[in-house]
Every structure is written in C-alpha cells, then in structure tokens.
Protein backbone atom coordinates (compact mmCIF):
# COMPACT_ATOMS: atom_id res chain seq x y z
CA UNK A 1 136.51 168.03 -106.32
CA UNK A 2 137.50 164.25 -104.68
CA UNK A 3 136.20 163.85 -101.35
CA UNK A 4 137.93 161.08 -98.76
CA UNK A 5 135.39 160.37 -96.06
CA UNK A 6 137.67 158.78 -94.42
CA UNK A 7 140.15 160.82 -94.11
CA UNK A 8 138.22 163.98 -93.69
CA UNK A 9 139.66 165.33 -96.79
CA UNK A 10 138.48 167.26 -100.01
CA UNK A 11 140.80 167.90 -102.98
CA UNK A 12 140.80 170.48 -104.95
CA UNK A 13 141.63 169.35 -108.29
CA UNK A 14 139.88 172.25 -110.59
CA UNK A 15 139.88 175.45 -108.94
CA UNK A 16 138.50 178.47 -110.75
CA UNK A 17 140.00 181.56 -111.45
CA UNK A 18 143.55 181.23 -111.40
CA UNK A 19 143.68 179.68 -107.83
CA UNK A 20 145.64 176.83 -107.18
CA UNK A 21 144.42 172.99 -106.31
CA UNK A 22 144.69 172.01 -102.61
CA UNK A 23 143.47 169.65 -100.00
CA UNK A 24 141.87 170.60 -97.15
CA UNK A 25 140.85 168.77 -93.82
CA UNK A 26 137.04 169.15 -93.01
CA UNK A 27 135.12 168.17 -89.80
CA UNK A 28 133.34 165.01 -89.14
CA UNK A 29 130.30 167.16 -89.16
CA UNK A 30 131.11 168.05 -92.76
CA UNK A 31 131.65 164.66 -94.19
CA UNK A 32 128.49 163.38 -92.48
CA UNK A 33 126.55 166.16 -94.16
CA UNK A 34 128.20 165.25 -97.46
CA UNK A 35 127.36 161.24 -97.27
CA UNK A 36 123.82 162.24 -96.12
CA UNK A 37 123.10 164.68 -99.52
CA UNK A 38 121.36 161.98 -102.45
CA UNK A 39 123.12 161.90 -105.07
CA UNK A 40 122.22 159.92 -108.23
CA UNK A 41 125.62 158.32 -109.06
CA UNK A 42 128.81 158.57 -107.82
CA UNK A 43 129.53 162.10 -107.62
CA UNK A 44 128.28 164.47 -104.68
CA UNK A 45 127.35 167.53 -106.99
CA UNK A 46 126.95 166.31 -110.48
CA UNK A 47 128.22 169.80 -112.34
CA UNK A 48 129.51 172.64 -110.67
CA UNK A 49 126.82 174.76 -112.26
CA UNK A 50 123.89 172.45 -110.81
CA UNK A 51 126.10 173.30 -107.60
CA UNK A 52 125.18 177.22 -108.06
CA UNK A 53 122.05 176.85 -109.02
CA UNK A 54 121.20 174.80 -105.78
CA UNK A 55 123.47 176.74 -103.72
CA UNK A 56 121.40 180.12 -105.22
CA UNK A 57 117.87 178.29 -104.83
CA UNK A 58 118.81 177.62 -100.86
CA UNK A 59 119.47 181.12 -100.29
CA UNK A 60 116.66 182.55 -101.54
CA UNK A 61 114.36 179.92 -99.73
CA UNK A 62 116.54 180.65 -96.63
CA UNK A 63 115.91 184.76 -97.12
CA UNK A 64 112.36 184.65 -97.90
CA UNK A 65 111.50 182.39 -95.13
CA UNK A 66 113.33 184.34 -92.09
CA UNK A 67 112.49 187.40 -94.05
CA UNK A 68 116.43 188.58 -94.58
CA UNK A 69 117.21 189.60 -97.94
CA UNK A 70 120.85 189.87 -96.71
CA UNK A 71 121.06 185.80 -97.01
CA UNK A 72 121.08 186.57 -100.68
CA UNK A 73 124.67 188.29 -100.19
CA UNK A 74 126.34 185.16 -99.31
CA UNK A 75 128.37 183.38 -101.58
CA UNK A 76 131.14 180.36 -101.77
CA UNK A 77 133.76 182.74 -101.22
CA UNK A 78 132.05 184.28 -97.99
CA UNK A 79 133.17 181.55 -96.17
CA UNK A 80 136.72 181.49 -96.79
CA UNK A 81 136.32 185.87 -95.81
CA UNK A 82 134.83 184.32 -92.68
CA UNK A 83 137.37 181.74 -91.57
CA UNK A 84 140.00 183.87 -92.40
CA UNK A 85 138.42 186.75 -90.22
CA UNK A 86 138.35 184.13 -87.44
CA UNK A 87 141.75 183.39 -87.93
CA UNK A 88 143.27 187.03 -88.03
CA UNK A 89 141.27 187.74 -84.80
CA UNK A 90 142.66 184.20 -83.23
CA UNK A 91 146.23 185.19 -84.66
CA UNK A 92 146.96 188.67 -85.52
CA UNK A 93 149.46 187.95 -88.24
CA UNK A 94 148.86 188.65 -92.01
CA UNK A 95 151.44 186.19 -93.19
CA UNK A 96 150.54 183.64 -90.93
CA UNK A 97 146.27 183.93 -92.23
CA UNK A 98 147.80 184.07 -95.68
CA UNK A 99 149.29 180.72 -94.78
CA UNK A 100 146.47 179.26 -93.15
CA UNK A 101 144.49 179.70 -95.71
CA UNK A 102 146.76 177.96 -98.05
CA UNK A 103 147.26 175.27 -95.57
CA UNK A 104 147.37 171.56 -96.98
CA UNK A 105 146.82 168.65 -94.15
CA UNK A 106 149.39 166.35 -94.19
C-alpha cells in the first residue's frame, strides 16, 4: 500500500485474496491520522501482519474498556460492508454500489 498525502490517495498495489489493486481517494481527516501514526522508517505499517496484530490489540482494548464484546466483530472488511450500506441506502442501485465500490479517483 503507497499512500500520496498530497493527493489524498492510497494505492492498492497487493490486495489479498484475488481482489484487484486500486486507488482510492481518502479524506483530509484520514491522511492527517496517517502522518500523525510513528512510524520507525519510511513505511506507515511496517508488515501487514504487524497491521493485524495492532488492528486486533485495539479492538480488544476498545471492547474491554466500554465493556462491548461486539467491538471484537469488526474487521477490515466491515468497513467496506459499511460504506457500501451507506451507499445502497444513498442510491438504491446494485450496479451502481458495485461500481462505487470499485471506483478509482481520477
């Protein structure tokens, strides 16, 4: 994954699973909370499975201290469930979600 702060953009550039790379346009809230995580080098997340293991550690801090095992549920992939939801309410058109969800900014 290549980040341009600038731009507001994050590649894709080894997706799992048989997906496909893209780029995607984030918000300015996003990137800030990217350049504001330390990092020891250059990278942002130094392995994707230091990634998970951080990601997994935050949600069971985040569960134990407002006392909702349910925060334990939520993975990577619940978000892109949840902006697609948003979208299908927004728009109610299958094809045009599917699209959205595919969507590369130009």
């Amino acid at each position: 994954m290549d980040v341009d702060f600038e731009k507001r953009l994050i590649y894709i550039n080894e997706p799992e699973k048989g997906s496909e790379t893209g780029v995607y346009r984030v918000s300015e809230k996003c990137i800030k909370m990217l350049e504001n995580l330390p990092r020891k080098g250059e990278r942002i997340f130094s392995t994707l499975q230091s990634l998970r293991v951080n990601f997994t550690n935050q949600r069971a801090r985040l569960a134990y201290k407002l006392s909702n095992p349910r925060f334990k549920q939520i993975h990577f992939h619940t978000f892109r469930h949840w902006r697609g939801t948003l979208e299908a309410y927004r728009v109610p058109n299958a094809f045009h979600v599917q699209k959205f969800l595919r969507q590369h900014p130009e």
